[in-house]
C-alpha atoms as a PDB file:
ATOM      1  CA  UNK A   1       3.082  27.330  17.510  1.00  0.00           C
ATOM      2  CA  UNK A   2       6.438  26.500  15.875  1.00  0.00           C
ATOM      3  CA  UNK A   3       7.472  24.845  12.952  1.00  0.00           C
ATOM      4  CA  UNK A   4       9.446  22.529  15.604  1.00  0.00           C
ATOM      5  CA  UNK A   5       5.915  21.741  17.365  1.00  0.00           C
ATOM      6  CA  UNK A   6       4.201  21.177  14.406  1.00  0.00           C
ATOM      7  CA  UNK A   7       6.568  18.411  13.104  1.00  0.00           C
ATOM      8  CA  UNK A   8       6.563  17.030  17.135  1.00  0.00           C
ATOM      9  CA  UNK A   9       2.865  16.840  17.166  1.00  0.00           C
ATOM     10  CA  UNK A  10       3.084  15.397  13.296  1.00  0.00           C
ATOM     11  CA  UNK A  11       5.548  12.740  14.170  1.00  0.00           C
ATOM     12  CA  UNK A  12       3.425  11.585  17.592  1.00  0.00           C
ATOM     13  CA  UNK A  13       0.396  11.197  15.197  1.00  0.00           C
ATOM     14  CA  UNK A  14       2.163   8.913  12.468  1.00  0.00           C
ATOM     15  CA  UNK A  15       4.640   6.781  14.768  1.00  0.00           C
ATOM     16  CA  UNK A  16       1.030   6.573  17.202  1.00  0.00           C
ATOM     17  CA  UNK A  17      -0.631   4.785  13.964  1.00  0.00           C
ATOM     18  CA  UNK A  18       2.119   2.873  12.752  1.00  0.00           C
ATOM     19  CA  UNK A  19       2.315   2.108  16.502  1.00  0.00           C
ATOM     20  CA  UNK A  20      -0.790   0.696  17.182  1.00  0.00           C
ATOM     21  CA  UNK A  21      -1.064  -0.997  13.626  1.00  0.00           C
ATOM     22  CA  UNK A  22       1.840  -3.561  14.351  1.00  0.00           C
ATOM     23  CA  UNK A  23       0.439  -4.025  17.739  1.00  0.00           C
ATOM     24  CA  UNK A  24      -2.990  -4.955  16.499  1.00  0.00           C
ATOM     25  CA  UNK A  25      -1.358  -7.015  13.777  1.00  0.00           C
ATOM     26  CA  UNK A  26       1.048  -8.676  16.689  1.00  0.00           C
ATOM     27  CA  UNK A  27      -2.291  -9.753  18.323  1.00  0.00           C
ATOM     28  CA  UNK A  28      -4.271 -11.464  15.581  1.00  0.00           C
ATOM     29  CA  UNK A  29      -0.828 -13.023  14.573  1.00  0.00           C
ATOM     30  CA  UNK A  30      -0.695 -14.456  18.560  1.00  0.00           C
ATOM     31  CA  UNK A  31      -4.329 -15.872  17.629  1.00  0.00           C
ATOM     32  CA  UNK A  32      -3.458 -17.273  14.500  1.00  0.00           C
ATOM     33  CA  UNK A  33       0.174 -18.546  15.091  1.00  0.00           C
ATOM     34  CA  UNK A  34       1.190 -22.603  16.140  1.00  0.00           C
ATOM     35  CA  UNK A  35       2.217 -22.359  19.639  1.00  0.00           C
ATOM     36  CA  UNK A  36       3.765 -25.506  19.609  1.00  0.00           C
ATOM     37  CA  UNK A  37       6.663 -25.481  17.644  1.00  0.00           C
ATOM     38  CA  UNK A  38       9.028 -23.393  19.374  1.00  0.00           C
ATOM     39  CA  UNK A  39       7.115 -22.003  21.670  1.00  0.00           C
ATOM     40  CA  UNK A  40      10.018 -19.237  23.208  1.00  0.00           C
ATOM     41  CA  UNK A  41      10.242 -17.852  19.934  1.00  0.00           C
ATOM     42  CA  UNK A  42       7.011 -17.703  18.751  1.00  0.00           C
ATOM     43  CA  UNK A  43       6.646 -15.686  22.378  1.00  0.00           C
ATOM     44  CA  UNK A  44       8.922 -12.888  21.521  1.00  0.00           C
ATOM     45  CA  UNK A  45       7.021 -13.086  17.798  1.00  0.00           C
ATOM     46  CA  UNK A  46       4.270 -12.194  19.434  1.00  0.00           C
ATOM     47  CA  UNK A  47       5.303  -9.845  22.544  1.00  0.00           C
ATOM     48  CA  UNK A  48       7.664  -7.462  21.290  1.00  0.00           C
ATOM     49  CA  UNK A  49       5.049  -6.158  19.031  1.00  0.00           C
ATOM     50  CA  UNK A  50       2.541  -5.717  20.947  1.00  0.00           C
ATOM     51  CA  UNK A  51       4.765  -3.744  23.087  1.00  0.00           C
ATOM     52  CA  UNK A  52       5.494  -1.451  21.089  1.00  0.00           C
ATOM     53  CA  UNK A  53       2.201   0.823  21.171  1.00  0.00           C
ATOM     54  CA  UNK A  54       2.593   1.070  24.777  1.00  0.00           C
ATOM     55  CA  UNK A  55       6.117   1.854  24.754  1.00  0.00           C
ATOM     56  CA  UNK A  56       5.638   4.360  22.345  1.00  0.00           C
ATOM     57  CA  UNK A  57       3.097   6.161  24.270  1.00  0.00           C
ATOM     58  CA  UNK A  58       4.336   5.768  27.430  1.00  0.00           C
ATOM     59  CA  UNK A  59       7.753   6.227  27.489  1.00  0.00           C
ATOM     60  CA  UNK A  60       8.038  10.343  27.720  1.00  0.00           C
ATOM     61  CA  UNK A  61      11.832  11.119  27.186  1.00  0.00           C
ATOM     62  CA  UNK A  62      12.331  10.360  23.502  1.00  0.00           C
ATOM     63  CA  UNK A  63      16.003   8.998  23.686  1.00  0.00           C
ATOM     64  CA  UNK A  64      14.936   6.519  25.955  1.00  0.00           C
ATOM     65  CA  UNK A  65      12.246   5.647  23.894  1.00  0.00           C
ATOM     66  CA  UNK A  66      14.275   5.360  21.154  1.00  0.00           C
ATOM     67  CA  UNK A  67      16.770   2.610  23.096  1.00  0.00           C
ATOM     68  CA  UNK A  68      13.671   0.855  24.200  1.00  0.00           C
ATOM     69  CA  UNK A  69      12.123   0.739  20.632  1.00  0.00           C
ATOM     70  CA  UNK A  70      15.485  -0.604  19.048  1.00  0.00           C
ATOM     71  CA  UNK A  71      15.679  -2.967  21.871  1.00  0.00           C
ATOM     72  CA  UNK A  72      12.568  -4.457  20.751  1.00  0.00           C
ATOM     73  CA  UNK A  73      12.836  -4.154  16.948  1.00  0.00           C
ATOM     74  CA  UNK A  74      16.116  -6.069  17.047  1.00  0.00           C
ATOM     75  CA  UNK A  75      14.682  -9.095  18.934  1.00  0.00           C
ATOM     76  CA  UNK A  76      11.897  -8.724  16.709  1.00  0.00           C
ATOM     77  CA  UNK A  77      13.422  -8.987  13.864  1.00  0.00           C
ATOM     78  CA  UNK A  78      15.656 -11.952  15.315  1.00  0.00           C
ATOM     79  CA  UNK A  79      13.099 -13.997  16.317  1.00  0.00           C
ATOM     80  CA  UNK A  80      10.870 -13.637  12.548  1.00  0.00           C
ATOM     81  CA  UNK A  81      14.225 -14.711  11.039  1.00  0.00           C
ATOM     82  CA  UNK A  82      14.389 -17.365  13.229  1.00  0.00           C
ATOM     83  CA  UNK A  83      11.152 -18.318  12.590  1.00  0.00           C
ATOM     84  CA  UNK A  84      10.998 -17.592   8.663  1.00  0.00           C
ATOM     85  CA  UNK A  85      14.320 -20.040   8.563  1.00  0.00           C
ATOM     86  CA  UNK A  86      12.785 -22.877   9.935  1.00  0.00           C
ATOM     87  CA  UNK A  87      10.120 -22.899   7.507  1.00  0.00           C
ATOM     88  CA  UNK A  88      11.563 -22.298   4.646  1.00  0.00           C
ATOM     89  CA  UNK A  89      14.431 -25.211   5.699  1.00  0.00           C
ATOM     90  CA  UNK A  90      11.463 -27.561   6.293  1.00  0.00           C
ATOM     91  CA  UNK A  91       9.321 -26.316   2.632  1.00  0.00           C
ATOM     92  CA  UNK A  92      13.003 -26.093   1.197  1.00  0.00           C
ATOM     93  CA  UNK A  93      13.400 -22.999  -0.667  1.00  0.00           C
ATOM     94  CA  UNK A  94      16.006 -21.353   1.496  1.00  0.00           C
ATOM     95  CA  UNK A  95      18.458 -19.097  -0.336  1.00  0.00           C
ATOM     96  CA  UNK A  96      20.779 -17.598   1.863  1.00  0.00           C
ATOM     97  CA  UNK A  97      20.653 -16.651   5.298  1.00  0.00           C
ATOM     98  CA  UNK A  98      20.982 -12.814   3.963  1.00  0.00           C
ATOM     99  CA  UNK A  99      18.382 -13.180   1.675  1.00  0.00           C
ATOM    100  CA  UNK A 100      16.093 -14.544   4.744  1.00  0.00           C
ATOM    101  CA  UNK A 101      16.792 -11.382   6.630  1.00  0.00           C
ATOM    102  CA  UNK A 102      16.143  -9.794   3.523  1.00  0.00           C
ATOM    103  CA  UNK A 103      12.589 -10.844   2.839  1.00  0.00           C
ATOM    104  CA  UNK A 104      11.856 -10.661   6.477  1.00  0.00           C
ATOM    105  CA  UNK A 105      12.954  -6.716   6.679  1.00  0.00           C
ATOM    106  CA  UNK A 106      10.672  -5.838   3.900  1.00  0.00           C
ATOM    107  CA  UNK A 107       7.261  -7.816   5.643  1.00  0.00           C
ATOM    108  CA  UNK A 108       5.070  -4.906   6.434  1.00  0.00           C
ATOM    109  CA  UNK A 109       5.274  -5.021   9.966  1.00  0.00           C
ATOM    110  CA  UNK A 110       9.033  -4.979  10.096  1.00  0.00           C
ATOM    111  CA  UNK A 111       8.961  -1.655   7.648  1.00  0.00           C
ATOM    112  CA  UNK A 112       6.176  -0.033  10.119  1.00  0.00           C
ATOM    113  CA  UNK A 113       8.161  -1.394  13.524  1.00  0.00           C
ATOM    114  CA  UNK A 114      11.412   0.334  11.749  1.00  0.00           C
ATOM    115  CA  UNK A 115       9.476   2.907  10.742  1.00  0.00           C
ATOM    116  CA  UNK A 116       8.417   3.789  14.202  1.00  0.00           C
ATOM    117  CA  UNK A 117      11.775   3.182  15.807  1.00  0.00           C
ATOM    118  CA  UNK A 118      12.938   6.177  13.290  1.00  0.00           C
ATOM    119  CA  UNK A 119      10.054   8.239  14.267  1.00  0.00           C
ATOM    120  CA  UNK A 120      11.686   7.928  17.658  1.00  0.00           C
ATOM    121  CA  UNK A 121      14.726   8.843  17.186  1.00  0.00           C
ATOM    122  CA  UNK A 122      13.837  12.143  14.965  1.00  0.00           C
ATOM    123  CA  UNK A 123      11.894  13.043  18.107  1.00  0.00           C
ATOM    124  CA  UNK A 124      14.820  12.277  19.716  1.00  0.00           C
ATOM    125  CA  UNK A 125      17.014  14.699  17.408  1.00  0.00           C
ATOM    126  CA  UNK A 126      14.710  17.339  17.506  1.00  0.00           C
ATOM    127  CA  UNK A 127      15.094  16.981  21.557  1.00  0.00           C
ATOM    128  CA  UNK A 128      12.325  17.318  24.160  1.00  0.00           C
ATOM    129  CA  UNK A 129       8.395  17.807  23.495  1.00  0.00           C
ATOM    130  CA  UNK A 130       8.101  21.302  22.978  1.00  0.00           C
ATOM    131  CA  UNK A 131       5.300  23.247  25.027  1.00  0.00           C
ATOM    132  CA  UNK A 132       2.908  24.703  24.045  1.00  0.00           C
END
């Protein structure tokens, strides 16, 4: 085994965790969440996490993975802002709309959905899944 199929198989295990983690944390938050209030949004909230265990599994070739991954980590993170905006206009304690995105990129599930994203793409940079 080589150093380069150690760190492959090391990788797999820690973006598989992180993985599944927002996933599972996407799902309660679908239970818990108001589906009323803008409902479209509140959708991708909920979807593009929960897609990303799947995807990560499932998708083989790791630079398509990676696309895939930061396909769903930017409307992620799009619709939270969206949704962290509106209620902080309606509570009013809004600071900026950088600080917003801010606060919403250091939530734990957008550091272990970026997190796994970068997983990707070191897979990706250190190229196919070695055999063997």
């Amino acid at each position: 085994m080589t150093i380069r199929s150690i760190a492959w198989i090391i990788l797999t295990v820690v973006g598989s965790i992180l993985s599944g983690g927002v996933s599972l944390h996407a799902i309660y938050a679908a239970m818990r969440l108001d589906w009323h209030q803008d409902t479209l949004i509140t959708f991708a909230y909920c979807l593009l996490p929960i897609l990303c265990f799947p995807v990560f599994l499932l998708v083989r070739h790791p630079r398509r993975r990676t696309v895939v991954l930061g396909l769903l980590i930017c409307g992620f993170l799009a619709a939270y802002f969206a949704l962290s905006r509106r209620t902080c206009a309606e509570l009013g304690y809004c600071g900026s709309a950088v600080s917003t995105v801010m606060l919403t990129i250091e939530t734990r599930t957008a550091l272990a959905f970026l997190a796994v994203a970068a997983i990707s793409l070191v897979q990706s940079a250190l190229g196919e899944r070695p055999t063997s």
